[in-house]
Structures are given as C-alpha cells and as structure tokens.
PDB file of N, CA and C in Angstrom:
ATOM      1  N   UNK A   1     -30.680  18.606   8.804  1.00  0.00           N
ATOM      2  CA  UNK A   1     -31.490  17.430   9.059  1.00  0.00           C
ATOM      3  C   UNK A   1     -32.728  17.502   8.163  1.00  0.00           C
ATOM      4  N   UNK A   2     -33.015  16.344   7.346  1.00  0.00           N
ATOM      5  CA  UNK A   2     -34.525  16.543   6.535  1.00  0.00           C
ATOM      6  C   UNK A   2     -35.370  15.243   7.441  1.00  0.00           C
ATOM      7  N   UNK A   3     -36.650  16.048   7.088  1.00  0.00           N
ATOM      8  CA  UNK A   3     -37.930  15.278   7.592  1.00  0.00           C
ATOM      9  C   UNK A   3     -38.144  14.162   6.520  1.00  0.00           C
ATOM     10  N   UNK A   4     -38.305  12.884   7.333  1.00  0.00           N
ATOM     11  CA  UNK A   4     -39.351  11.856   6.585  1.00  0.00           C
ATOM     12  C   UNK A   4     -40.121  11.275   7.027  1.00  0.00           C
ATOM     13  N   UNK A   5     -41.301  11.645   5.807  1.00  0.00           N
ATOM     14  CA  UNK A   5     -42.393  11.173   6.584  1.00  0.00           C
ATOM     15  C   UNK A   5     -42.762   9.458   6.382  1.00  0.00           C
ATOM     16  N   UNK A   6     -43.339   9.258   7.550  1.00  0.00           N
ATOM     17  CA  UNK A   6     -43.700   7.823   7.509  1.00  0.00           C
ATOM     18  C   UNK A   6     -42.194   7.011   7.609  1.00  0.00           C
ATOM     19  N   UNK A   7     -41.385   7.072   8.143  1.00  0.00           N
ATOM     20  CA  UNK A   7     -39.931   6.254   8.504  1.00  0.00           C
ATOM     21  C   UNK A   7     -40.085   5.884   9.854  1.00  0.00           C
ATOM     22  N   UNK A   8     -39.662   4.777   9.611  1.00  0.00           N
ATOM     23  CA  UNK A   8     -38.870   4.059  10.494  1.00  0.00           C
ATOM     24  C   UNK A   8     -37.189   3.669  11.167  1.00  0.00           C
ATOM     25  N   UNK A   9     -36.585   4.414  11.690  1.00  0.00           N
ATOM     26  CA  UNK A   9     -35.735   3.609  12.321  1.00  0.00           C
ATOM     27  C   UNK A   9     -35.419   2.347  12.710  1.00  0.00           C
ATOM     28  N   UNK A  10     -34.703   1.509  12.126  1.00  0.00           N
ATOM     29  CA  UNK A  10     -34.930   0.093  12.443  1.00  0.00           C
ATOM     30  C   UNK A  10     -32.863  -0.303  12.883  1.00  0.00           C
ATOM     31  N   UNK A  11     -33.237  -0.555  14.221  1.00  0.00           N
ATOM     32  CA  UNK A  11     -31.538  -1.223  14.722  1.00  0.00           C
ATOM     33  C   UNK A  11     -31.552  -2.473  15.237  1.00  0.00           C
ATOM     34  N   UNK A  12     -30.810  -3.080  14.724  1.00  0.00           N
ATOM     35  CA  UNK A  12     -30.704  -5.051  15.014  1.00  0.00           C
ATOM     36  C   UNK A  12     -30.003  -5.129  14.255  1.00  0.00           C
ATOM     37  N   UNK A  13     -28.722  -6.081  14.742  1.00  0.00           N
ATOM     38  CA  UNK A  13     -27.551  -6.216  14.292  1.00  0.00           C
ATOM     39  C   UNK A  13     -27.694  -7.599  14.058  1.00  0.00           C
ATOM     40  N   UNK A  14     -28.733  -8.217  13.794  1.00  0.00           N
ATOM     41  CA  UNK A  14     -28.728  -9.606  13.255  1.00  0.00           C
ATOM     42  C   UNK A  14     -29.554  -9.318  11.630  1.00  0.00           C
ATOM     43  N   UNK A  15     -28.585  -9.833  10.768  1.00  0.00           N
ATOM     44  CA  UNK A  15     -28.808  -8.988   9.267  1.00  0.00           C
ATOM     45  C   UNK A  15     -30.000  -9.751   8.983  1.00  0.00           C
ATOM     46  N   UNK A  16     -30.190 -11.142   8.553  1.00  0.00           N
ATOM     47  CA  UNK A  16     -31.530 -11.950   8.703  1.00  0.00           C
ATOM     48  C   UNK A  16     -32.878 -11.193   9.571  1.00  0.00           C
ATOM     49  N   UNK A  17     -32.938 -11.144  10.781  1.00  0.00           N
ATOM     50  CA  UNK A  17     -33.807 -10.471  10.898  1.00  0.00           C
ATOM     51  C   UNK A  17     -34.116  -8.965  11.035  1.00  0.00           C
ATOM     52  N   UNK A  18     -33.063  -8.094  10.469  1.00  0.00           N
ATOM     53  CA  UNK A  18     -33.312  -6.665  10.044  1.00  0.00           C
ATOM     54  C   UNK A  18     -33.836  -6.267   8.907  1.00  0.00           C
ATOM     55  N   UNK A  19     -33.451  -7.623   8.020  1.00  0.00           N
ATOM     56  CA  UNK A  19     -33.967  -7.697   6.310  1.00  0.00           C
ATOM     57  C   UNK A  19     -35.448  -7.942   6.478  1.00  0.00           C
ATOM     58  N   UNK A  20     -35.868  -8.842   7.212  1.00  0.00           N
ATOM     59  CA  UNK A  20     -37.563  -9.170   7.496  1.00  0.00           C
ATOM     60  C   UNK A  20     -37.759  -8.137   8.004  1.00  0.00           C
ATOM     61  N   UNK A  21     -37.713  -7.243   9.418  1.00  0.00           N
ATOM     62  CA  UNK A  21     -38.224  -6.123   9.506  1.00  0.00           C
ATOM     63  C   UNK A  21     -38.233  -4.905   9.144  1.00  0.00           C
ATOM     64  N   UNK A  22     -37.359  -5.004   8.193  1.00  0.00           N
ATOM     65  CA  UNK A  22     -37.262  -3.915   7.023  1.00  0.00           C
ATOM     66  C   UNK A  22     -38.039  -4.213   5.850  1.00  0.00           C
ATOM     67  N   UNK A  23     -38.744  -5.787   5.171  1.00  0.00           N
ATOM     68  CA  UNK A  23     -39.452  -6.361   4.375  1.00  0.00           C
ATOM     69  C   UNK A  23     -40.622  -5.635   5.213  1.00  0.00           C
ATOM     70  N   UNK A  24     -41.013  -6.187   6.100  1.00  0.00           N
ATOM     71  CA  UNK A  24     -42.597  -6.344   7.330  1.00  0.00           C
ATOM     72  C   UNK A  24     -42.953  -4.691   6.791  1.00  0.00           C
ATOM     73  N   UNK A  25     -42.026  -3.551   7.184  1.00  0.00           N
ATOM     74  CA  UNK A  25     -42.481  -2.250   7.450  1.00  0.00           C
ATOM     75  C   UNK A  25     -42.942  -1.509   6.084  1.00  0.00           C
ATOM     76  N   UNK A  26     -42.100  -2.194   5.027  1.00  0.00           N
ATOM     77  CA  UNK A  26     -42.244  -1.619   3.754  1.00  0.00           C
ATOM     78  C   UNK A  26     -43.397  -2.109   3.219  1.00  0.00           C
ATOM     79  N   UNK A  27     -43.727  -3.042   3.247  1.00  0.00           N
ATOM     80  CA  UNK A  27     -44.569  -3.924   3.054  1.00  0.00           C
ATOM     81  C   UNK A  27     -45.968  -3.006   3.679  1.00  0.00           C
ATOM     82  N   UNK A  28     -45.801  -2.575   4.785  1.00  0.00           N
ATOM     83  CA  UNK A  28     -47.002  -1.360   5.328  1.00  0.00           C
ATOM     84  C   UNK A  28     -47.206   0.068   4.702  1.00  0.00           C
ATOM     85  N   UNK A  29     -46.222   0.205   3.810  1.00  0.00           N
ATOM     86  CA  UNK A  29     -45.981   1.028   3.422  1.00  0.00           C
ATOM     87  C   UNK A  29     -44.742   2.245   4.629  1.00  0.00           C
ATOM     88  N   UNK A  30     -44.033   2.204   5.135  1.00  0.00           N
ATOM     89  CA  UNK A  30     -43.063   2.508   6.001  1.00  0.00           C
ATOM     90  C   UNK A  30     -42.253   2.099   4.942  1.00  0.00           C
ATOM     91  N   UNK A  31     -41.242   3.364   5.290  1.00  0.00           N
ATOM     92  CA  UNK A  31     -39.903   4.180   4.439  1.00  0.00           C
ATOM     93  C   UNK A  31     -39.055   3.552   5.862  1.00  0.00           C
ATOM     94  N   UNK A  32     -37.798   2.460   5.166  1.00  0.00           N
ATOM     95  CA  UNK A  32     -36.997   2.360   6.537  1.00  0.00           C
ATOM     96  C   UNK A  32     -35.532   2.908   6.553  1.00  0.00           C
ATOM     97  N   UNK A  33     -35.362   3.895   7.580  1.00  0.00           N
ATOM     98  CA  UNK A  33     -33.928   4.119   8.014  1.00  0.00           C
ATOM     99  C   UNK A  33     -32.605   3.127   8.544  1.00  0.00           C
ATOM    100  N   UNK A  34     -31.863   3.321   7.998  1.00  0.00           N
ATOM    101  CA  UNK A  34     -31.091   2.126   8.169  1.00  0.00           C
ATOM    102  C   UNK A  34     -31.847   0.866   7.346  1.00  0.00           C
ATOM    103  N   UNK A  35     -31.185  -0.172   7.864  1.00  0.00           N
ATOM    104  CA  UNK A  35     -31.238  -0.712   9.163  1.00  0.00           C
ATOM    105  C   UNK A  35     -29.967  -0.737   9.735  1.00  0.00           C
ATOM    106  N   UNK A  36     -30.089   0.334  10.809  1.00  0.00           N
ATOM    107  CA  UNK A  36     -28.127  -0.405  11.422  1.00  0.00           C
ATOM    108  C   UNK A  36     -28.080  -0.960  12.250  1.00  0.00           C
ATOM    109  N   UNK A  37     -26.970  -1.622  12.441  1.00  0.00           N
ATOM    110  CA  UNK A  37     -26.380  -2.739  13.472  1.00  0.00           C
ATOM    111  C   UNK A  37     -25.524  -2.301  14.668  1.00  0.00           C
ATOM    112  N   UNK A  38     -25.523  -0.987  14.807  1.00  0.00           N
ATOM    113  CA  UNK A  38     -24.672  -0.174  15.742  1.00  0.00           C
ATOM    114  C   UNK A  38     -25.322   0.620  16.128  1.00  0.00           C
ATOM    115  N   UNK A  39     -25.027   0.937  17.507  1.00  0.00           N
ATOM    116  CA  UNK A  39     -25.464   2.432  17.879  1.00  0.00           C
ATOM    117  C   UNK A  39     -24.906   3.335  17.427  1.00  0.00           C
ATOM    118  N   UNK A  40     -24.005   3.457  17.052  1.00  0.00           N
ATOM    119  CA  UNK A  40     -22.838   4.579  16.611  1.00  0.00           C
ATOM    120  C   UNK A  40     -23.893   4.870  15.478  1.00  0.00           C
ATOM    121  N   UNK A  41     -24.055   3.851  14.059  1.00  0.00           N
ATOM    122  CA  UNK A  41     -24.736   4.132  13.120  1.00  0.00           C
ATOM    123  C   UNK A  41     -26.116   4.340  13.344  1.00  0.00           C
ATOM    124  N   UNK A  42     -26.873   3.790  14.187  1.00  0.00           N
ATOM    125  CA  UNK A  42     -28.157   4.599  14.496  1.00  0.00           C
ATOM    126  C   UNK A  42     -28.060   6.214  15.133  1.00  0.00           C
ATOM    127  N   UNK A  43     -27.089   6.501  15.953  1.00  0.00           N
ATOM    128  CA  UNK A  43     -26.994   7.754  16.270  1.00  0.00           C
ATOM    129  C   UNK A  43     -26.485   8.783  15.031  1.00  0.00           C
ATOM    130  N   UNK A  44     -25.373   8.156  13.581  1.00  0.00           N
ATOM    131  CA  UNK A  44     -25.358   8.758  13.116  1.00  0.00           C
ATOM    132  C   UNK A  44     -26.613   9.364  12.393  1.00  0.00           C
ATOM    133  N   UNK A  45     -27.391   7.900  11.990  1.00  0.00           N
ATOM    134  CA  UNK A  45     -28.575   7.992  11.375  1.00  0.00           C
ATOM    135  C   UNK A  45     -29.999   9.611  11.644  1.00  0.00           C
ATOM    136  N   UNK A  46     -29.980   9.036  12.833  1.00  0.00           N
ATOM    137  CA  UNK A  46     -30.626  10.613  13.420  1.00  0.00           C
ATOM    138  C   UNK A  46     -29.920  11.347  13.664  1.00  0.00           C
ATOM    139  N   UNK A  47     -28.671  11.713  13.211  1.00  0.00           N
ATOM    140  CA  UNK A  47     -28.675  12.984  12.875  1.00  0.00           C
ATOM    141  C   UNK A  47     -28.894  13.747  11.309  1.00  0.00           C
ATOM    142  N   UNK A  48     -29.098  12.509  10.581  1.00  0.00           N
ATOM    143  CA  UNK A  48     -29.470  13.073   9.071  1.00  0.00           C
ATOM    144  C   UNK A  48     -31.174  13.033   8.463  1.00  0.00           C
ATOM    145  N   UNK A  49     -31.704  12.398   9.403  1.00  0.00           N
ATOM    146  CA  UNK A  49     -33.050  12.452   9.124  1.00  0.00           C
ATOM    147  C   UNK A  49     -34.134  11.998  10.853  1.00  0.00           C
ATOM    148  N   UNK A  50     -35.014  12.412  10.623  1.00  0.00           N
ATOM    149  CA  UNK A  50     -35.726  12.348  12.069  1.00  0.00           C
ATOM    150  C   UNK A  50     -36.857  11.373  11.513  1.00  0.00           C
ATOM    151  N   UNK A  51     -37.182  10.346  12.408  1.00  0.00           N
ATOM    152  CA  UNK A  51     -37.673   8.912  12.012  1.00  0.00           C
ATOM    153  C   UNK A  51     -39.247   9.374  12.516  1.00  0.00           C
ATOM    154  N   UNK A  52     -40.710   9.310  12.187  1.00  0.00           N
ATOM    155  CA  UNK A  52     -41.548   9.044  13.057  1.00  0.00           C
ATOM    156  C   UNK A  52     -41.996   7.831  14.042  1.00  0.00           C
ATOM    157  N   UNK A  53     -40.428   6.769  14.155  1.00  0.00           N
ATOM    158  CA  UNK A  53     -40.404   5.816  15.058  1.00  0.00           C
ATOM    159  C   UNK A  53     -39.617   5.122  14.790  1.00  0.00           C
ATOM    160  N   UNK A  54     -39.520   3.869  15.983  1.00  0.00           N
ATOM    161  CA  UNK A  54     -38.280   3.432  15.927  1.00  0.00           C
ATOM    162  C   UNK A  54     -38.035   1.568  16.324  1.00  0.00           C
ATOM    163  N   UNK A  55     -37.819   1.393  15.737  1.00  0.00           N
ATOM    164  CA  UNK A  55     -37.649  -0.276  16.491  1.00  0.00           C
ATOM    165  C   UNK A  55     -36.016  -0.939  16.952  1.00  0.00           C
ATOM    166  N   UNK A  56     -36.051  -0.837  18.329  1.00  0.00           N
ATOM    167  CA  UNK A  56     -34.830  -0.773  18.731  1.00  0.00           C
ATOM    168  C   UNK A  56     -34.436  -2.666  19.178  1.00  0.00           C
ATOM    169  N   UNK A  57     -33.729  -3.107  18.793  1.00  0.00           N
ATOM    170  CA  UNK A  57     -33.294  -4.456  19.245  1.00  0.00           C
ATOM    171  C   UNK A  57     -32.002  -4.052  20.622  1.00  0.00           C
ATOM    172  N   UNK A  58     -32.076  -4.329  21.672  1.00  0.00           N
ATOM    173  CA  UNK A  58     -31.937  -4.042  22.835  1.00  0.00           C
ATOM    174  C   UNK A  58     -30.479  -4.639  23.244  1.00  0.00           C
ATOM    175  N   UNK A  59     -30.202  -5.648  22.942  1.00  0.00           N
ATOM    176  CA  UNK A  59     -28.477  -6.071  22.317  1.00  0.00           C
ATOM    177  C   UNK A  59     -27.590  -6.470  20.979  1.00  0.00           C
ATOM    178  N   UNK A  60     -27.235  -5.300  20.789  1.00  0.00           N
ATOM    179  CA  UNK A  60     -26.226  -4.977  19.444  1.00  0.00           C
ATOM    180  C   UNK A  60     -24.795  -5.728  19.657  1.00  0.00           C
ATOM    181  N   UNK A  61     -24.547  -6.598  19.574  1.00  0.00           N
ATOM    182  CA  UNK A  61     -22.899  -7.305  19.902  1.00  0.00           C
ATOM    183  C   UNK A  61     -22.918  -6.871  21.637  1.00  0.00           C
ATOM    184  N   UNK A  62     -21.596  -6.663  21.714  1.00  0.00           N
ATOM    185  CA  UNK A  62     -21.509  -6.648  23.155  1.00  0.00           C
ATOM    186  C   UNK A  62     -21.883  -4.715  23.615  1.00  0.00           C
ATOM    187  N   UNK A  63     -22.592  -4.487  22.767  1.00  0.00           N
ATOM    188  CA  UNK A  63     -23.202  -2.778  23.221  1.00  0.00           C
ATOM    189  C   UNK A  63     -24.615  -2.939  23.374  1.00  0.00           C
ATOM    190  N   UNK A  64     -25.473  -1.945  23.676  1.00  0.00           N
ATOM    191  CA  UNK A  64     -26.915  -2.130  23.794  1.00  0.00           C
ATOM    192  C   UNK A  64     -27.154  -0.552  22.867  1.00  0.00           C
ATOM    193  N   UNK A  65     -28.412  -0.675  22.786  1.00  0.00           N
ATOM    194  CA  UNK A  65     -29.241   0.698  22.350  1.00  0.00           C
ATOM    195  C   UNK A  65     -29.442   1.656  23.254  1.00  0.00           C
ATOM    196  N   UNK A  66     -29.263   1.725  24.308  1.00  0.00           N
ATOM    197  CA  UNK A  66     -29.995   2.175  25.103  1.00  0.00           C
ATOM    198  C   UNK A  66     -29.487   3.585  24.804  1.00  0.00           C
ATOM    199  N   UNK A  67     -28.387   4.192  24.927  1.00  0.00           N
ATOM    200  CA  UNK A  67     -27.744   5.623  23.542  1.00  0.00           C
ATOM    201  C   UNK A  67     -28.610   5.574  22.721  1.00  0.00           C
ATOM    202  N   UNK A  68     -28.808   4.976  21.734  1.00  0.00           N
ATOM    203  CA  UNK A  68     -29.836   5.609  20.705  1.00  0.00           C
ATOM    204  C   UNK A  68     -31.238   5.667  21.311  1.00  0.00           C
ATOM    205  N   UNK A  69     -31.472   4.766  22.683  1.00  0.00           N
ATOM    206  CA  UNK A  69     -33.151   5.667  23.092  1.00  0.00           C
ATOM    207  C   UNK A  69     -33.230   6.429  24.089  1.00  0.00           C
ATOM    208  N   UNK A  70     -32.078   6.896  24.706  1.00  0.00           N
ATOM    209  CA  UNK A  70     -32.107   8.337  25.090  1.00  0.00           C
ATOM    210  C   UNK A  70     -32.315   9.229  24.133  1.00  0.00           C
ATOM    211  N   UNK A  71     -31.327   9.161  23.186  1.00  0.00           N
ATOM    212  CA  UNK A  71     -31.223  10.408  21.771  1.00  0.00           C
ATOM    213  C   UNK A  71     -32.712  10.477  21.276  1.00  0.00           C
ATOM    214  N   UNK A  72     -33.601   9.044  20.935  1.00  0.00           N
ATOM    215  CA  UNK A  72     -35.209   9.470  20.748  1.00  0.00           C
ATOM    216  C   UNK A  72     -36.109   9.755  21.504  1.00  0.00           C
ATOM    217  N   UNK A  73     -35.622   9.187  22.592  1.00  0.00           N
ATOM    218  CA  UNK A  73     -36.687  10.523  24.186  1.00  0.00           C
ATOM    219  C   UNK A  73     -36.169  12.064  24.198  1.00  0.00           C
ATOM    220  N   UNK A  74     -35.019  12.020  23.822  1.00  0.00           N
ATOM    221  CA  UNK A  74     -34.806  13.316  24.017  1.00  0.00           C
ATOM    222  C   UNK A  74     -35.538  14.156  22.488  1.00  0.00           C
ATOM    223  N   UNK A  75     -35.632  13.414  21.772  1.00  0.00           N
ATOM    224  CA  UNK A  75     -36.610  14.394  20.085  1.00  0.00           C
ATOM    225  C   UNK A  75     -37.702  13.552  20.254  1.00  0.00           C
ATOM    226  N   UNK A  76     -38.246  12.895  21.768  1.00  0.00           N
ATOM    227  CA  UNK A  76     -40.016  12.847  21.105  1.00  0.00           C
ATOM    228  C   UNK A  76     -40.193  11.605  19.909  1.00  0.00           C
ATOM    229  N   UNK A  77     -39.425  11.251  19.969  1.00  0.00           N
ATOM    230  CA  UNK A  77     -39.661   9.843  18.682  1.00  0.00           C
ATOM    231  C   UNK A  77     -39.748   8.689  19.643  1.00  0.00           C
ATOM    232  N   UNK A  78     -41.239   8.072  19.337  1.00  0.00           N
ATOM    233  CA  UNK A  78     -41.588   6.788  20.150  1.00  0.00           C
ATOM    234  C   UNK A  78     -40.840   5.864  19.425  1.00  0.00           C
ATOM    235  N   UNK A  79     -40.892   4.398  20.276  1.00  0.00           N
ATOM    236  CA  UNK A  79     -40.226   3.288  19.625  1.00  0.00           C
ATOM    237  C   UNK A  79     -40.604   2.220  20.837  1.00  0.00           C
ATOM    238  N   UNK A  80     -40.047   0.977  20.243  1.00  0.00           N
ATOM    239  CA  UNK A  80     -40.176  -0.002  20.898  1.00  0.00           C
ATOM    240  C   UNK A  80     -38.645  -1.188  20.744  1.00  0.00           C
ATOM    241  N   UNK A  81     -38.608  -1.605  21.733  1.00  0.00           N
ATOM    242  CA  UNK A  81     -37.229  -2.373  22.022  1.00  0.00           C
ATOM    243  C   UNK A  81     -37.756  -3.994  21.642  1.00  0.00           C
ATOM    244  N   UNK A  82     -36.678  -4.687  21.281  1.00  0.00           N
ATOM    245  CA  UNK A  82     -36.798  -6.248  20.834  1.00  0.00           C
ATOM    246  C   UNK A  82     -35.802  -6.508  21.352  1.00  0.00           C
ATOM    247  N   UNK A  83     -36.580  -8.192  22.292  1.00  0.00           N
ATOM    248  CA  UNK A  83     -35.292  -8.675  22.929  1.00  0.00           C
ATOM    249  C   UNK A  83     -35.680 -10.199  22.924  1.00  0.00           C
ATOM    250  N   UNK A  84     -35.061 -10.913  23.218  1.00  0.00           N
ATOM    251  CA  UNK A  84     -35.086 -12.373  23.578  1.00  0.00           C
ATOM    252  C   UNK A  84     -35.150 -12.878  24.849  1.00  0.00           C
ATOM    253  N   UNK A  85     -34.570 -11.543  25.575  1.00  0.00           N
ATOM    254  CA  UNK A  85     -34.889 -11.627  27.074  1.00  0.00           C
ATOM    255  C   UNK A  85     -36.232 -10.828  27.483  1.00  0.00           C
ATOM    256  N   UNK A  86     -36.046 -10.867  28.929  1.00  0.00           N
ATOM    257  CA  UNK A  86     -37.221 -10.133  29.473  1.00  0.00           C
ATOM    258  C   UNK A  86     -36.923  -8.646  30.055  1.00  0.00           C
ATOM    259  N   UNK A  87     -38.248  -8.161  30.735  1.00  0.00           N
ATOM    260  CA  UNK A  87     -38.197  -6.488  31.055  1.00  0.00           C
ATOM    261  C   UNK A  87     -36.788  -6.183  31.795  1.00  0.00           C
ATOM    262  N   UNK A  88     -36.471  -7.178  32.480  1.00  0.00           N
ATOM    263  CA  UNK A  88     -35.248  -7.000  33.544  1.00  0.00           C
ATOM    264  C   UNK A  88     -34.086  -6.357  33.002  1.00  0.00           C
ATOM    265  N   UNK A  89     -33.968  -6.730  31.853  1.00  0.00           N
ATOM    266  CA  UNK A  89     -32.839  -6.092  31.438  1.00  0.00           C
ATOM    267  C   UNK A  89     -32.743  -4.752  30.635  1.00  0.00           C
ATOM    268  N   UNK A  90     -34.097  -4.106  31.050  1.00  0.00           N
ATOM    269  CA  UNK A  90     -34.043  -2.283  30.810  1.00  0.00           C
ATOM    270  C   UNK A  90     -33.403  -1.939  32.053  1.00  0.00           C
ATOM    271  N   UNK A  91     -32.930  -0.664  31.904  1.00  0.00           N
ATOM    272  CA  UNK A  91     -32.855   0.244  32.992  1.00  0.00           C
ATOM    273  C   UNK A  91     -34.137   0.700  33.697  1.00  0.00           C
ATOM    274  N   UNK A  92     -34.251   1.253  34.683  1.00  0.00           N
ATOM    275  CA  UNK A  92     -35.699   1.539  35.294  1.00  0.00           C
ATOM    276  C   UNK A  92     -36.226   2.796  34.258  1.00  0.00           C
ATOM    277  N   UNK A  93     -35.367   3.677  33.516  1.00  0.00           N
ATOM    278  CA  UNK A  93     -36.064   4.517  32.915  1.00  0.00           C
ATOM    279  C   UNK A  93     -36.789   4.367  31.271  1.00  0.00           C
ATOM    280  N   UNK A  94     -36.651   3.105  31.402  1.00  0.00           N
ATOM    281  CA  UNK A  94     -37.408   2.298  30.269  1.00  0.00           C
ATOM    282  C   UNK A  94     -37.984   1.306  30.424  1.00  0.00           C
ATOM    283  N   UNK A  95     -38.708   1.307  31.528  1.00  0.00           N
ATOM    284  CA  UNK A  95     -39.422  -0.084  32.002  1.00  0.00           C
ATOM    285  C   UNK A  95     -40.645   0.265  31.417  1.00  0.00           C
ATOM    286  N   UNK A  96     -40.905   1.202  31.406  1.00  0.00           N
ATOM    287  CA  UNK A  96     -42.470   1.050  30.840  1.00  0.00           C
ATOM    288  C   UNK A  96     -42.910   1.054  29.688  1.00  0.00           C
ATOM    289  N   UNK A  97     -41.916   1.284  28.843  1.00  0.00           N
ATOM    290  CA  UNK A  97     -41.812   1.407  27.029  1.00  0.00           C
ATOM    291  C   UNK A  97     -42.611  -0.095  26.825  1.00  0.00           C
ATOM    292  N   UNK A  98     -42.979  -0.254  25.566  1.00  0.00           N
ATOM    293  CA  UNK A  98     -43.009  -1.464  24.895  1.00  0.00           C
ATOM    294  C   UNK A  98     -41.561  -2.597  24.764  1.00  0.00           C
ATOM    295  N   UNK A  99     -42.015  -3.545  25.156  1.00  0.00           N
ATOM    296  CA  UNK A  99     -41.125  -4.470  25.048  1.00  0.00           C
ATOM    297  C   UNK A  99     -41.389  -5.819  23.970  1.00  0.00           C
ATOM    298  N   UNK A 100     -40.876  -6.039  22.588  1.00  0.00           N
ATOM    299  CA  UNK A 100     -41.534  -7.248  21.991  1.00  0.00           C
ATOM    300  C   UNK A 100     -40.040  -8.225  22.029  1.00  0.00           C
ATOM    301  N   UNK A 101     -41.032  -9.213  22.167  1.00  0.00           N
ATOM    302  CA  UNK A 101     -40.713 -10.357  22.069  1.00  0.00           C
ATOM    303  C   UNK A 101     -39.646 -11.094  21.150  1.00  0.00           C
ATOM    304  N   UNK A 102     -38.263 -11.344  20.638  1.00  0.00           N
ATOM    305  CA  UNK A 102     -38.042 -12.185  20.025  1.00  0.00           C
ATOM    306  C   UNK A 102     -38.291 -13.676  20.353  1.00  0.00           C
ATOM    307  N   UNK A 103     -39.287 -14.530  18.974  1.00  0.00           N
ATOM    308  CA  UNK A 103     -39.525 -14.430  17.513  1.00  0.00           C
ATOM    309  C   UNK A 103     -40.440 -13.165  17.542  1.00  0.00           C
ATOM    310  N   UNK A 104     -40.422 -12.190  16.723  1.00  0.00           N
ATOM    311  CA  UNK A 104     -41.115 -11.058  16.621  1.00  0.00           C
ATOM    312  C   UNK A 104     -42.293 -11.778  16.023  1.00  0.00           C
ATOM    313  N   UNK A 105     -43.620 -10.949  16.096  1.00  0.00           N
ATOM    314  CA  UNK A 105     -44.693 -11.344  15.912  1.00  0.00           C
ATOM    315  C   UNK A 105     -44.484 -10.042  15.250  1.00  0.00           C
ATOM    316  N   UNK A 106     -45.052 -10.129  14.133  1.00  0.00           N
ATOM    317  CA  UNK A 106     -44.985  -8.922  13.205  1.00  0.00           C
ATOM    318  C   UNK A 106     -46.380  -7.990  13.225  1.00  0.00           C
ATOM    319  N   UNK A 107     -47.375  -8.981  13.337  1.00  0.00           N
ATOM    320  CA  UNK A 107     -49.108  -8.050  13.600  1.00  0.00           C
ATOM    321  C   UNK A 107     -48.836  -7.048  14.720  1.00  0.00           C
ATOM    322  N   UNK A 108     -47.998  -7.373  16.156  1.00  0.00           N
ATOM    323  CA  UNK A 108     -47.854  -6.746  16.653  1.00  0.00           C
ATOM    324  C   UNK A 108     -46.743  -5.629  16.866  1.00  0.00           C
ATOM    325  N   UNK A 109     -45.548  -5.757  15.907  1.00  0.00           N
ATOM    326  CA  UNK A 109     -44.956  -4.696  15.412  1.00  0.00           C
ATOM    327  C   UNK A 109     -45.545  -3.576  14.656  1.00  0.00           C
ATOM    328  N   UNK A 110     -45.888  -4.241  13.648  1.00  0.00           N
ATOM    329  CA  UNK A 110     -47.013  -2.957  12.683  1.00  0.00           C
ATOM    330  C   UNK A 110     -47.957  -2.432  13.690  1.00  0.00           C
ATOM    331  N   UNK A 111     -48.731  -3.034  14.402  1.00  0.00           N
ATOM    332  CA  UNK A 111     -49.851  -2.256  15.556  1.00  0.00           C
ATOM    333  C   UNK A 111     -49.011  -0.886  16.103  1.00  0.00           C
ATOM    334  N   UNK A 112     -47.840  -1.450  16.761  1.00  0.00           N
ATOM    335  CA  UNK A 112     -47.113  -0.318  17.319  1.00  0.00           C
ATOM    336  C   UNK A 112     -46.857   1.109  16.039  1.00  0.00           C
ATOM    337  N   UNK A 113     -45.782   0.362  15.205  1.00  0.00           N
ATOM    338  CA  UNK A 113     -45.785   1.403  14.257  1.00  0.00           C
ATOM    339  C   UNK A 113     -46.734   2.702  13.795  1.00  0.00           C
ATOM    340  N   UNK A 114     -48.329   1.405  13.208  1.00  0.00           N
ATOM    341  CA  UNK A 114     -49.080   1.585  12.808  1.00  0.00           C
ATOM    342  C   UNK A 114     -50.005   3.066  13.524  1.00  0.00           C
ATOM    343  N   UNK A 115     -49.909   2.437  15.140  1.00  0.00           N
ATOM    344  CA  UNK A 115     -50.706   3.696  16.066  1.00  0.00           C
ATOM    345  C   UNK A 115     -50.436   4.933  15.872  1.00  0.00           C
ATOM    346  N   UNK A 116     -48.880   5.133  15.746  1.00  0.00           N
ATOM    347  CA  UNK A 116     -47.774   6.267  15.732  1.00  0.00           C
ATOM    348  C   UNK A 116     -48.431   6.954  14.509  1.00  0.00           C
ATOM    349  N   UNK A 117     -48.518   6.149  13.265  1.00  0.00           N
ATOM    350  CA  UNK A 117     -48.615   7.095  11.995  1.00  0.00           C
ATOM    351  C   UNK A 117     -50.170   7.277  12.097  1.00  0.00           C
ATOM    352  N   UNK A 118     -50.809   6.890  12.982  1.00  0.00           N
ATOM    353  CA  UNK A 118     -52.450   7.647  12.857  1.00  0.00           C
ATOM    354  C   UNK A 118     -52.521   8.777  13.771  1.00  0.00           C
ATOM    355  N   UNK A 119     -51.495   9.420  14.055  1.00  0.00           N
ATOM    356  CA  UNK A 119     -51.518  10.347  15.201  1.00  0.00           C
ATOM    357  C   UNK A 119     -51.105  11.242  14.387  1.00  0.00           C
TER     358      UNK A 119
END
C-alpha cells in the first residue's frame, strides 16, 4: 500500500457529477482517487493507496457505500456521504457523520475536505 498525500477518495456512480467533484478537489489542489462508481472499486481502491479522505455518494446503482465506510472507520479516514435524500437513510452507525446535500454545494465540500488537510 503507498501513502498519498493530500487525496481524496471520491465514489459516485453518476459520471457527470464525479467529473465536477473530481474538477472542484483538484482545483484545491487535492490529488483524486478514483473516481469509482462501485464499491467493489472503491474497496479495491484502498487497498492500493490510503486516501486522507473521502467523499462517499450514499447510492451506487442498486448497492450503497456503506462497505466502503466501514473499511474507512476501520483505517481512521474521515469522509462525508452525498445524497439526494435525507439522514434516514444511514444506518444508526452513521448518523452522525456529515451528510451533504445533492445539488452539492461545493464551498461546503472543500470546507470538509479542507479541515481534514489542516490537521
């Protein structure tokens, strides 16, 4: 596994808006992993490089993320979920994470990101 610094993990299986939040992060200067559209490929993803965060879109086709944010609670990599719906549809052991909004507001994506890499 190699370290990178300043990456992002980015999963959303809608290619249009994975290309903008893969534009948004680089644009901050953020190195982005992926972007994949699967959990399978986000789980492969961390296992070849460890992200300092993560932006998880919360329904992938008829699968969810929620596999790939166990796998980053379990290594300590914060992140935040994107949905179109509301909190209801976490499990209770992710209710308290960040939840944004689709249309993403991007000031407040980078904020999140942003906090992570001043730490």
């Amino acid at each position: 596994m190699t370290d990178t610094i300043r990456a992002v993990l980015v999963v959303e299986d809608e290619v249009l808006i994975a290309m903008d939040i893969q534009m948004q992060l680089e644009d901050g200067g953020w190195i982005v992993i992926g972007p994949a559209g699967t959990p399978e490929r986000a789980l492969t993803l961390l296992d070849e490089t460890q992200p300092q965060f993560a932006v998880l879109d919360i329904n992938l086709g008829r699968k969810t993320s929620f596999d790939v944010a166990d796998s980053l609670m379990a290594r300590g990599v914060p992140f935040v979920f994107l949905s179109g719906g509301t909190r209801e549809v976490l499990p209770d052991r992710f209710r308290a994470l960040p939840l944004l909004q689709k249309p993403i507001r991007y000031d407040e994506l980078l904020k999140h990101v942003s906090d992570v890499g001043m730490t």
